[in-house]
N, C-alpha and C. Protein backbone atom coordinates (compact mmCIF):
# COMPACT_ATOMS: atom_id res chain seq x y z
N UNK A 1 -10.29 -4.11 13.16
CA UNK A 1 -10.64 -3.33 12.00
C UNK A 1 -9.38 -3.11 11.15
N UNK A 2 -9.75 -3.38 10.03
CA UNK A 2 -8.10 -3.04 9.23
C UNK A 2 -8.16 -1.95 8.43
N UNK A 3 -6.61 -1.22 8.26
CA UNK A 3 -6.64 0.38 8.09
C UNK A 3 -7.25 0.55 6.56
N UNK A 4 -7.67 1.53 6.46
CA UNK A 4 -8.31 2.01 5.34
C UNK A 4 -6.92 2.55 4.64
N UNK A 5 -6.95 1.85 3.15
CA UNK A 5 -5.77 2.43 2.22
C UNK A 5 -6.14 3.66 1.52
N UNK A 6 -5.19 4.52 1.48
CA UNK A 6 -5.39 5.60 0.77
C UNK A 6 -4.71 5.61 -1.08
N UNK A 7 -5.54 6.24 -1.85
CA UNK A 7 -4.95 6.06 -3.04
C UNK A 7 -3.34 6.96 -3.24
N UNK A 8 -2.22 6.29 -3.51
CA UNK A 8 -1.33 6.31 -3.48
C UNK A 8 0.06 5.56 -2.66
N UNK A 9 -0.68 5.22 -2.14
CA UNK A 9 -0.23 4.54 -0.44
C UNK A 9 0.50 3.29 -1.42
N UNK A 10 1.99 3.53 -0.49
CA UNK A 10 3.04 2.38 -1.14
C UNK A 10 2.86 1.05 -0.69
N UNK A 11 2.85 -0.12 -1.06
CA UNK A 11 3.28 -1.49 -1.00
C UNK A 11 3.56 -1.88 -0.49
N UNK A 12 3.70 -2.80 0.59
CA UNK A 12 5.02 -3.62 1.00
C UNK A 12 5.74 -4.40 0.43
N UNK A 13 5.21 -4.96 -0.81
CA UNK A 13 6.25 -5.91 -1.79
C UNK A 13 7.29 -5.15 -2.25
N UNK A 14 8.52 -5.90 -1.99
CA UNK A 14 9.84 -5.44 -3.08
C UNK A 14 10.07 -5.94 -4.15
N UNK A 15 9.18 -6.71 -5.04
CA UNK A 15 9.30 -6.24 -6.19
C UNK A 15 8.44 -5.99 -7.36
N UNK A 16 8.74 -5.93 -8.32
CA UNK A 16 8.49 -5.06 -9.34
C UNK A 16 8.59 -5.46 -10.85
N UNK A 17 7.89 -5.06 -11.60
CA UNK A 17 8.27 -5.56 -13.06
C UNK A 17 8.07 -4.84 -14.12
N UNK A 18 9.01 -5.03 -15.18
CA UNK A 18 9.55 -3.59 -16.31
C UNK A 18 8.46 -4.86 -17.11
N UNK A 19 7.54 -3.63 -18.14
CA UNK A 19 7.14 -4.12 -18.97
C UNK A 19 7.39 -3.57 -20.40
N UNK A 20 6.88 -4.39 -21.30
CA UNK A 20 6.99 -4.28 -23.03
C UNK A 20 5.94 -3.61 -23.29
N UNK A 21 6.59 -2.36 -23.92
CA UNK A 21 5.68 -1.02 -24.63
C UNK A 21 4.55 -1.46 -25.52
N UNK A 22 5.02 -2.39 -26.16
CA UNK A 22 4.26 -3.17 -27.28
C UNK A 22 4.55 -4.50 -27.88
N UNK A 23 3.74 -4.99 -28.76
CA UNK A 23 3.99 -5.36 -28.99
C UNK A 23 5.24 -6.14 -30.59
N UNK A 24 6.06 -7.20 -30.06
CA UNK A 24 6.97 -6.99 -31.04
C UNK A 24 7.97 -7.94 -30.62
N UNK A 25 9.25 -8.20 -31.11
CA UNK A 25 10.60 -8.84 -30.83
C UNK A 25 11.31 -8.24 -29.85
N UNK A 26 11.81 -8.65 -28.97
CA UNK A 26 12.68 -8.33 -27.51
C UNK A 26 14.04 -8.62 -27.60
N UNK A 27 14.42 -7.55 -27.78
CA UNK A 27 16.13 -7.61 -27.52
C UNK A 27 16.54 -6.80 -25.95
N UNK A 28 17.38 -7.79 -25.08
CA UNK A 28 17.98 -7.11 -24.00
C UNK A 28 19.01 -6.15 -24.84
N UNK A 29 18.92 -5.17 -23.64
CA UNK A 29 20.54 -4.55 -23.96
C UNK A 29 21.76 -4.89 -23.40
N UNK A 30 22.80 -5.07 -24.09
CA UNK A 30 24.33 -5.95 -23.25
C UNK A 30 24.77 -4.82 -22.34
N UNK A 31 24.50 -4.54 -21.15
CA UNK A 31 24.94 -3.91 -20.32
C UNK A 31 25.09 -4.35 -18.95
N UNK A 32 26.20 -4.49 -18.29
CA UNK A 32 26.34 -4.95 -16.58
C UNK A 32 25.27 -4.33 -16.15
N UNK A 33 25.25 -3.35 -16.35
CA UNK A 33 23.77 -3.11 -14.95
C UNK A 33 22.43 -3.73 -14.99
N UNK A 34 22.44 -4.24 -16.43
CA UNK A 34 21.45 -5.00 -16.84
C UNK A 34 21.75 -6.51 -16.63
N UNK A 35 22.56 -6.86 -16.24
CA UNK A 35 22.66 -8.14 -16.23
C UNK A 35 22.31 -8.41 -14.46
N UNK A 36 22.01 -9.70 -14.22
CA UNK A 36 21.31 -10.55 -13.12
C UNK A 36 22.12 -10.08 -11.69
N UNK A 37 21.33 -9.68 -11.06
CA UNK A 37 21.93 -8.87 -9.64
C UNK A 37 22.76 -7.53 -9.77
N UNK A 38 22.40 -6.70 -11.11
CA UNK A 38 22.85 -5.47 -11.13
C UNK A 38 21.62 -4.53 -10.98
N UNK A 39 22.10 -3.01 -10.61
CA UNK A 39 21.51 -1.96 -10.08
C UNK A 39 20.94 -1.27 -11.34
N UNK A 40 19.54 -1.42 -11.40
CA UNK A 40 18.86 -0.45 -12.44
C UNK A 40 18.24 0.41 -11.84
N UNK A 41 18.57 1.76 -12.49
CA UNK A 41 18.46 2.90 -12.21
C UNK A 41 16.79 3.47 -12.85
N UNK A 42 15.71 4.56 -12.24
CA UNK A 42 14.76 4.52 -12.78
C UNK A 42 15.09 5.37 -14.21
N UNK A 43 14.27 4.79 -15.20
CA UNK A 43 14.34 5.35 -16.75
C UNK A 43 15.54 4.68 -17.36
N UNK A 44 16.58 3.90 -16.62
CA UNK A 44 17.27 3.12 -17.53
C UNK A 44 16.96 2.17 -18.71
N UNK A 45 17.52 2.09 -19.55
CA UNK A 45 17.39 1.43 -20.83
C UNK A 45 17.38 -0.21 -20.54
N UNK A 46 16.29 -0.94 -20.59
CA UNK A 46 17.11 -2.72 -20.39
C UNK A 46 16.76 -3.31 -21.54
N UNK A 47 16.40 -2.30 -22.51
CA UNK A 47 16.29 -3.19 -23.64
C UNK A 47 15.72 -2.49 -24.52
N UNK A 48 15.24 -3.21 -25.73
CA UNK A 48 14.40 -2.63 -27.01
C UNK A 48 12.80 -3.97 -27.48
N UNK A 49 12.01 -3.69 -27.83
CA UNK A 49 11.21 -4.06 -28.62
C UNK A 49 10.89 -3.51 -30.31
N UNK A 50 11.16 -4.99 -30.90
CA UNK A 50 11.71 -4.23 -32.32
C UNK A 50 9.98 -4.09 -33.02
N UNK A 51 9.52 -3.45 -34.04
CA UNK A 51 8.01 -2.97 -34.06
C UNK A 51 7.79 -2.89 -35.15
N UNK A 52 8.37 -3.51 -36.90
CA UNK A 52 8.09 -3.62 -38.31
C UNK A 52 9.29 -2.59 -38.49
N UNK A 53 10.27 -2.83 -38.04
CA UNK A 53 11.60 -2.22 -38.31
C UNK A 53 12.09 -1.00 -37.47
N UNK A 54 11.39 -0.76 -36.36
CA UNK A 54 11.43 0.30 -35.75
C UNK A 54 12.12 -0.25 -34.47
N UNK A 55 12.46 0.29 -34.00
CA UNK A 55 12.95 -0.27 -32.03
C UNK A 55 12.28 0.92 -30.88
N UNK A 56 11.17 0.20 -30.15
CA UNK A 56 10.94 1.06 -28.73
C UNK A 56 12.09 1.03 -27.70
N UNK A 57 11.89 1.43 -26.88
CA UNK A 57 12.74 1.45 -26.29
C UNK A 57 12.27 0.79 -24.67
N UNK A 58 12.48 -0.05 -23.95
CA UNK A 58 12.15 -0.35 -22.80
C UNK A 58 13.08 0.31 -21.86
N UNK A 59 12.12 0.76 -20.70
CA UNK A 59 13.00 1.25 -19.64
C UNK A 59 11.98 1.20 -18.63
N UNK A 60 13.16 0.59 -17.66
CA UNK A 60 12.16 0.60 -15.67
C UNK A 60 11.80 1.97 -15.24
N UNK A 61 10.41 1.57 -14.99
CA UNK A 61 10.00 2.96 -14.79
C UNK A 61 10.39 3.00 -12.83
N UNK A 62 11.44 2.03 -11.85
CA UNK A 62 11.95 1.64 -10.86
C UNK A 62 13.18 1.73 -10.78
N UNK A 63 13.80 1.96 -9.52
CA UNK A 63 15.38 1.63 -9.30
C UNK A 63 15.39 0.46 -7.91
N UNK A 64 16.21 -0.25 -8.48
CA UNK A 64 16.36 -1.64 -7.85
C UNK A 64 17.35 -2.63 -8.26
N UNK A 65 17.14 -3.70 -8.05
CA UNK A 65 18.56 -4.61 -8.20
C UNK A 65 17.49 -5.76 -9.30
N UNK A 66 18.51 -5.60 -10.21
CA UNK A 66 17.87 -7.06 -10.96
C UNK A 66 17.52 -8.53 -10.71
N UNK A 67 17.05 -9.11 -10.74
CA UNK A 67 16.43 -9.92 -10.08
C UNK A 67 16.89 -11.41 -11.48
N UNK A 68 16.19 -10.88 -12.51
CA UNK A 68 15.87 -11.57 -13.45
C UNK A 68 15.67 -11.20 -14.83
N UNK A 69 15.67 -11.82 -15.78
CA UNK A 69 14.91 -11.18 -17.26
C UNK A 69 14.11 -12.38 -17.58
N UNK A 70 12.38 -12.18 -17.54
CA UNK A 70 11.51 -12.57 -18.02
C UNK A 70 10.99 -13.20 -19.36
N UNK A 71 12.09 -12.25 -20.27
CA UNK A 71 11.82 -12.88 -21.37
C UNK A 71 13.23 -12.51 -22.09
N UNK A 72 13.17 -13.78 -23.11
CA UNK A 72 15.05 -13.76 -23.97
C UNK A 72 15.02 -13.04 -25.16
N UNK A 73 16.21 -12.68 -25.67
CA UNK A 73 16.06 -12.28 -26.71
C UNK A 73 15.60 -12.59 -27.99
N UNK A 74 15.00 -12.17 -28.79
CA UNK A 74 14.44 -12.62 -29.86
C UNK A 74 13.47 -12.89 -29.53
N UNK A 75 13.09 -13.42 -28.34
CA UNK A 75 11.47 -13.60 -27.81
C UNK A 75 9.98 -12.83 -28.35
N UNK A 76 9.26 -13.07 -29.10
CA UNK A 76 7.75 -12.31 -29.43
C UNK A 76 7.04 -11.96 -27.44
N UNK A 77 7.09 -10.66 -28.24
CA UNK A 77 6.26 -10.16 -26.33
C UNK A 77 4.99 -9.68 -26.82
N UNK A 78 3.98 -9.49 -25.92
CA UNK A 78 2.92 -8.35 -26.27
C UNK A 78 2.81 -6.81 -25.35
N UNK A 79 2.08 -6.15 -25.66
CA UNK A 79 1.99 -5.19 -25.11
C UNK A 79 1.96 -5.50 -23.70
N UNK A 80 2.48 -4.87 -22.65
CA UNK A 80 2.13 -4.76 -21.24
C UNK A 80 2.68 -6.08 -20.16
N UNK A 81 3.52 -7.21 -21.13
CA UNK A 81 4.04 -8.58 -20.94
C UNK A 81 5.30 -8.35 -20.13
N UNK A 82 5.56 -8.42 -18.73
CA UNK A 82 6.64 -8.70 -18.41
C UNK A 82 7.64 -8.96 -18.59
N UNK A 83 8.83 -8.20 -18.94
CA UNK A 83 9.66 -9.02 -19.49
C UNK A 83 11.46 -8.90 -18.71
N UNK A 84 11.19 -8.18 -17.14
CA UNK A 84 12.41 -8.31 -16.38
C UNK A 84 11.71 -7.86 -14.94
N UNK A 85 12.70 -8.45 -13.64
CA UNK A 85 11.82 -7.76 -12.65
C UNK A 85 12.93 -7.32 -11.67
N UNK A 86 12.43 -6.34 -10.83
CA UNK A 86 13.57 -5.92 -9.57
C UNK A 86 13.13 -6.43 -7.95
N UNK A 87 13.91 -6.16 -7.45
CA UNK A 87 13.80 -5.99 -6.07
C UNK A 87 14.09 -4.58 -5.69
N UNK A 88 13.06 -3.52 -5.29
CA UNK A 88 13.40 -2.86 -5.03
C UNK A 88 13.22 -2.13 -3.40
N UNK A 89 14.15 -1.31 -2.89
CA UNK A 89 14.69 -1.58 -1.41
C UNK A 89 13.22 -0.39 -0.90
């Protein structure tokens, strides 16, 4: 019989993926911690999505080690589109 999950009940996958607020143009932010095998902190900044002249702001809603960035700069994203992922411990 296999265990019954409860709502909330954590994962076993380590990882994870920061998504795009909306949709729009993707700029990383130039920061070491943001760059490939650095430590992002949860609510850190890894970037912006630009929105008819406006900039959102992207941030991991995770703390973990960077893994990757999903999508480049200048890149068109849409809402909810992946666009970096972690490993988180």
């Amino acid at each position: 019989m296999s265990p019954v999950l409860t709502q909330g009940e954590q994962l076993g996958v380590p990882e994870r993926v920061i998504l795009a607020p909306a949709v729009g143009v993707f700029h990383p932010v130039d920061d070491e911690s943001a760059a490939e095998g650095g430590v992002v902190e949860e609510g850190q900044l890894v970037g912006m999505v630009e929105v008819g002249g406006r900039k959102l702001p992207v941030r991991s809603a995770f703390t973990g080690r960077l893994v990757g960035m999903m999508a480049q700069a200048g890149e068109r994203v849409r809402e909810g589109q992946p666009v970096a992922w972690l490993r988180v411990s």
